[in-house]
C-alpha atoms as a PDB file:
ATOM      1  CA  UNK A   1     167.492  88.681  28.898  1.00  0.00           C
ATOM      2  CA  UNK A   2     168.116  92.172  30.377  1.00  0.00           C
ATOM      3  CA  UNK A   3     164.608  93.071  28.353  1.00  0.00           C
ATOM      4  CA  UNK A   4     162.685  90.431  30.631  1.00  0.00           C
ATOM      5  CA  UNK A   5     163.980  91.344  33.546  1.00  0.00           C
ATOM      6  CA  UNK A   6     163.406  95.015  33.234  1.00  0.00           C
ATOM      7  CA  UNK A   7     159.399  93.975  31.716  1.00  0.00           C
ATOM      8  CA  UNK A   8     158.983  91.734  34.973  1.00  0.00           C
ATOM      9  CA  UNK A   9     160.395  94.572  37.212  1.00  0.00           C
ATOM     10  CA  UNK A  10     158.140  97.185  35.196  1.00  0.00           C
ATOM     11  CA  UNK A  11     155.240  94.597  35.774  1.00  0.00           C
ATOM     12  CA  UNK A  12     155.749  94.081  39.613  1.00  0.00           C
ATOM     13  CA  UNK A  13     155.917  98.203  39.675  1.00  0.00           C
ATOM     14  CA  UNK A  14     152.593  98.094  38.183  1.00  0.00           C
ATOM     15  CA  UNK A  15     150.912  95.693  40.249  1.00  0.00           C
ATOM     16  CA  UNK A  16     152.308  97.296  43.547  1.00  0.00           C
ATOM     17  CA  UNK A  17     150.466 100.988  42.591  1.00  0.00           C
ATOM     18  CA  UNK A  18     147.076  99.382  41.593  1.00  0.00           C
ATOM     19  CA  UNK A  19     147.226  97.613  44.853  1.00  0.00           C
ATOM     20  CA  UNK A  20     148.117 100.798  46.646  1.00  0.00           C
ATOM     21  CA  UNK A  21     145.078 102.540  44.850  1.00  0.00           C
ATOM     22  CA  UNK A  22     142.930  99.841  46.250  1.00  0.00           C
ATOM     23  CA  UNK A  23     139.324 101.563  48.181  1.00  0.00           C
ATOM     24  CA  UNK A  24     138.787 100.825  51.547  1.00  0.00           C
ATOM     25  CA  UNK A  25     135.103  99.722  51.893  1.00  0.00           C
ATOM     26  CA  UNK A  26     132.599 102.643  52.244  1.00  0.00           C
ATOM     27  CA  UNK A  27     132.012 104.334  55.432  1.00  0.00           C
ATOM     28  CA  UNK A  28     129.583 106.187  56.114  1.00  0.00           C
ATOM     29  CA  UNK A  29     129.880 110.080  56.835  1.00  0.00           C
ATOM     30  CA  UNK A  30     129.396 110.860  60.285  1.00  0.00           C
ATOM     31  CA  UNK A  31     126.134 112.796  60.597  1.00  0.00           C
ATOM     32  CA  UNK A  32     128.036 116.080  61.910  1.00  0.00           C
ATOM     33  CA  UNK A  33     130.453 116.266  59.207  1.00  0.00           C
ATOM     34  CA  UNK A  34     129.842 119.474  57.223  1.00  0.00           C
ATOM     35  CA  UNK A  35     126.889 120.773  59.232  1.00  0.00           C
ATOM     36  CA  UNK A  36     126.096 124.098  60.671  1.00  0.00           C
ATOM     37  CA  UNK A  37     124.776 125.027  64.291  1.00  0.00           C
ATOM     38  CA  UNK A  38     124.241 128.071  66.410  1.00  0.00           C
ATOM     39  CA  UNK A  39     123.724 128.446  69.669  1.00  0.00           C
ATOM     40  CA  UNK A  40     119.773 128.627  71.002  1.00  0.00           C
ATOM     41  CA  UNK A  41     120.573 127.696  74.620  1.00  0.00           C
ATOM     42  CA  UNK A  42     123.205 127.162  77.929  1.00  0.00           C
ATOM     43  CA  UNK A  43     121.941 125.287  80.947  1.00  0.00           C
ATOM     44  CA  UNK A  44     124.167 125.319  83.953  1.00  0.00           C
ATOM     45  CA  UNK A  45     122.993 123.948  87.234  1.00  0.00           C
ATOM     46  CA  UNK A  46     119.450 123.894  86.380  1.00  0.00           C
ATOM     47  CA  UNK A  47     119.232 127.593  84.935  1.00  0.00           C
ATOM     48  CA  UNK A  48     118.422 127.828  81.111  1.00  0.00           C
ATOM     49  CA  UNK A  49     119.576 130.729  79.216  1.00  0.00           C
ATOM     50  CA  UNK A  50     117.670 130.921  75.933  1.00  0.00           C
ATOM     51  CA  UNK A  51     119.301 133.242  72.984  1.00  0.00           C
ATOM     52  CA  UNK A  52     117.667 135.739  70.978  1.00  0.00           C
ATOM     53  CA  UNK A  53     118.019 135.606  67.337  1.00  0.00           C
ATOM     54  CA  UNK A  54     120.831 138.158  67.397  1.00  0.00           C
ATOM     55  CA  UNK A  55     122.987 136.041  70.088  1.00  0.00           C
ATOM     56  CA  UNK A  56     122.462 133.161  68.323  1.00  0.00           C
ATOM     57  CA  UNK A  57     124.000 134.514  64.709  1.00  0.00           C
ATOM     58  CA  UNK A  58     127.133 135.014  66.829  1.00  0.00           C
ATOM     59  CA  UNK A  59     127.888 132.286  68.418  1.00  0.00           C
ATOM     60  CA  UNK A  60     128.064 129.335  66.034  1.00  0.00           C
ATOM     61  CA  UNK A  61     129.556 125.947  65.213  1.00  0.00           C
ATOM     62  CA  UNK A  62     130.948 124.239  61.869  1.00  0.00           C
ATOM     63  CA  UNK A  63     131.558 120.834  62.057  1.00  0.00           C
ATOM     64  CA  UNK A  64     134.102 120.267  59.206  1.00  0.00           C
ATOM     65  CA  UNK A  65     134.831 116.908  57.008  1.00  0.00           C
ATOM     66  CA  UNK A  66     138.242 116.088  58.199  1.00  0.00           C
ATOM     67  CA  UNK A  67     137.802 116.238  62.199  1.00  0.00           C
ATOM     68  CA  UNK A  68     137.926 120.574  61.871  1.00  0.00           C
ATOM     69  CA  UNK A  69     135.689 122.649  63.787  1.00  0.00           C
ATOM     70  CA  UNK A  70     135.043 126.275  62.798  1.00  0.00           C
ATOM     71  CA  UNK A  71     133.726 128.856  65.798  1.00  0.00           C
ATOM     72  CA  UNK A  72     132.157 132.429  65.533  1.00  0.00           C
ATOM     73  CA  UNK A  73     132.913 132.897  69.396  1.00  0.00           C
ATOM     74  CA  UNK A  74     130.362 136.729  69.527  1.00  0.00           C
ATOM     75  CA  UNK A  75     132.691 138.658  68.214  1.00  0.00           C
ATOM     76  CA  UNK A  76     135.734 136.073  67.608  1.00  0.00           C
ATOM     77  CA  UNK A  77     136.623 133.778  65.784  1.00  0.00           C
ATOM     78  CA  UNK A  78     138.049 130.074  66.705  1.00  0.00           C
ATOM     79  CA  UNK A  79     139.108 126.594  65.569  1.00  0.00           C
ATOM     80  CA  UNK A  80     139.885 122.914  67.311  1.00  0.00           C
ATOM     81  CA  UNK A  81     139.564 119.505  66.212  1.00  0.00           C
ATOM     82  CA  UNK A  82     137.046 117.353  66.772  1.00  0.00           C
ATOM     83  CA  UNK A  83     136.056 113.783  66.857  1.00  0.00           C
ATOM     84  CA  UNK A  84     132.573 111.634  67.833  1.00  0.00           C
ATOM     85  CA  UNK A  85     131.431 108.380  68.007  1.00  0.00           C
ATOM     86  CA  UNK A  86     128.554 107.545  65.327  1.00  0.00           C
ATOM     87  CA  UNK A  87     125.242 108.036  67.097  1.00  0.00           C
ATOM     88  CA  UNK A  88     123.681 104.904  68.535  1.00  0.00           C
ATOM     89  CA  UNK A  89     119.540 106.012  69.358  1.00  0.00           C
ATOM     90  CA  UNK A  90     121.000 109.961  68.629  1.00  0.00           C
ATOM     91  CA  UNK A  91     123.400 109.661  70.929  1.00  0.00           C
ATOM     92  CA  UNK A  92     127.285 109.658  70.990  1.00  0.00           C
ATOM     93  CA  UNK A  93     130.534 110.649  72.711  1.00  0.00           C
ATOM     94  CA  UNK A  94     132.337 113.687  71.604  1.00  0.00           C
ATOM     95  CA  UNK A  95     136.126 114.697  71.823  1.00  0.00           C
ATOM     96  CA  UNK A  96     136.801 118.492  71.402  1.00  0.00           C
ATOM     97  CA  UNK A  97     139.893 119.666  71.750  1.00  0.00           C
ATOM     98  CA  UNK A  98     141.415 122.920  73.238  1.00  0.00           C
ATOM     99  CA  UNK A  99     140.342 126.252  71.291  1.00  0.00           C
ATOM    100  CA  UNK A 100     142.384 128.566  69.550  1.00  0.00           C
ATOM    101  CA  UNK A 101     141.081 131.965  69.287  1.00  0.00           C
ATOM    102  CA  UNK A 102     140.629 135.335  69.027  1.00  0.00           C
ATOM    103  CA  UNK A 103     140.502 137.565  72.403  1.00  0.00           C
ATOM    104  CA  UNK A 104     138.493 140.316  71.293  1.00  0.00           C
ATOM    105  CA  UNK A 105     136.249 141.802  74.616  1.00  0.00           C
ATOM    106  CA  UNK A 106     132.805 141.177  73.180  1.00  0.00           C
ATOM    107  CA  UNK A 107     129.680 143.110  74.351  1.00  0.00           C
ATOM    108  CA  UNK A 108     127.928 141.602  77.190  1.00  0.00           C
ATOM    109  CA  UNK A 109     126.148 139.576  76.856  1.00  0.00           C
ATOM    110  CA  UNK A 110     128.299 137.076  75.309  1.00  0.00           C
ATOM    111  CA  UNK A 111     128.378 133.287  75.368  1.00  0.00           C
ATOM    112  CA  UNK A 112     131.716 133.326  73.222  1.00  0.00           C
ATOM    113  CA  UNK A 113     134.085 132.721  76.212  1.00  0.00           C
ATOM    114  CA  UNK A 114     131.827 130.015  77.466  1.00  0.00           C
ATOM    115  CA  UNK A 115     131.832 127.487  74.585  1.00  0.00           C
ATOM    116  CA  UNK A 116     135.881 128.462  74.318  1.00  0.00           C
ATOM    117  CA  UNK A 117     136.239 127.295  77.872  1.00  0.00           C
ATOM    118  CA  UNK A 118     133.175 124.463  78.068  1.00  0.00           C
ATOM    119  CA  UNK A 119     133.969 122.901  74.613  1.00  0.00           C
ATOM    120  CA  UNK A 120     137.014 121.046  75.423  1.00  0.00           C
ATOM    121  CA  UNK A 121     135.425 119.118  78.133  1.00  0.00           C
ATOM    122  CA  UNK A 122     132.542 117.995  76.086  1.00  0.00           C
ATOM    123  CA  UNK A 123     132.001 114.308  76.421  1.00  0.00           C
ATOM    124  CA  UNK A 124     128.522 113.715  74.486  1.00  0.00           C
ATOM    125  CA  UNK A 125     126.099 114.989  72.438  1.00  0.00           C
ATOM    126  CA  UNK A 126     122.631 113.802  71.246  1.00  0.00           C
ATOM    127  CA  UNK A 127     120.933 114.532  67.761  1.00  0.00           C
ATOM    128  CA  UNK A 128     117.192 115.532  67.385  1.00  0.00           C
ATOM    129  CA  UNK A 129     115.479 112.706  65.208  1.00  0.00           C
ATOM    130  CA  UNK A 130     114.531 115.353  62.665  1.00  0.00           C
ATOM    131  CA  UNK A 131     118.402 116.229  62.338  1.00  0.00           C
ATOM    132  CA  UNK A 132     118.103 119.716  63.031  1.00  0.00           C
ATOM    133  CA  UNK A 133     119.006 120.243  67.089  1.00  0.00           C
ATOM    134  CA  UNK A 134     122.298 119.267  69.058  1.00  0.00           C
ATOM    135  CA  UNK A 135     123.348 119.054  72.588  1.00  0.00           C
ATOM    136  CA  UNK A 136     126.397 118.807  73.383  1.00  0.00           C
ATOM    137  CA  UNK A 137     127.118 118.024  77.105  1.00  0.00           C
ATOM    138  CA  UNK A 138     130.469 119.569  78.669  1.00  0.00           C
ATOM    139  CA  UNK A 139     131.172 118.918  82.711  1.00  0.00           C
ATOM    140  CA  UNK A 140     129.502 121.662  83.628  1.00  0.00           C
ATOM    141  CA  UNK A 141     127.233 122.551  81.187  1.00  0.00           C
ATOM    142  CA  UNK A 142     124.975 121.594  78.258  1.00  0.00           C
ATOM    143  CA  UNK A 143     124.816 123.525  75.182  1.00  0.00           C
ATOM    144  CA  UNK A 144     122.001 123.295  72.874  1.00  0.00           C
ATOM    145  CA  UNK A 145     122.070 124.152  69.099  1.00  0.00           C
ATOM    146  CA  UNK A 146     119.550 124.202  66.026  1.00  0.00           C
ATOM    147  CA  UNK A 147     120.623 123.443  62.854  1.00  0.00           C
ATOM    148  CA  UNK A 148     122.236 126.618  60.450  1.00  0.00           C
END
């Protein structure tokens, strides 16, 4: 008797973990997750600042799997979380929050500071069709990025 009960309890055990282990349907990777962008352009109030090669090496974006988001700030280096809406006709919302960073003084001039302070009040960006350009729209300014 004590056999049965200790097979059904080992049973129910059983059936509990394979319906823990269960796969949620598939969803689809968002399109940023594990891609690589530096910085080609800020535009703030109508002025366009376009970055030479150089500039643009330092100052670059990593979109993590997992909602991470690695910076090259110039010459430091930061980190936030982030989180977007899928893209509906390449366009979505965008949640960045605040950056942790170095404080290094970088070498004018320097965009690093910028994206540290702008970033967290990002609120969209739009993808290129091709896949390989970003904007991401902040209050006061847009920055735009080409694929790493």
């Amino acid at each position: 008797m004590k056999q049965a009960i200790l097979g059904k309890a080992l049973l129910g055990c059983g059936m509990l973990m394979l319906a823990a282990c269960e796969t949620t349907p598939d969803v689809p990777p968002h399109p940023l997750d594990g891609t690589s962008w530096r910085l080609i352009d800020v535009e703030t109030s109508g002025t366009s600042t376009r970055l030479n090669p150089q500039l643009q090496a330092r100052h670059t974006l990593t979109f993590m799997r997992g909602g991470k988001l690695q910076m090259q700030l110039d010459c430091n280096r930061g980190n936030a979380d982030w989180s977007a809406s899928m893209p509906e006709t390449y366009n979505g919302t965008l949640v960045i929050s605040q950056v942790a960073s170095t404080r290094a003084l970088c070498p004018e001039p320097s965009f690093g500071e910028d994206l540290a302070a702008d970033l967290p009040s990002a609120m969209a960006y739009t993808l290129t069709p091709d896949g390989k350009g970003l904007v991401i729209r902040a209050r006061r300014v847009a920055f735009a990025f080409a694929r790493n």
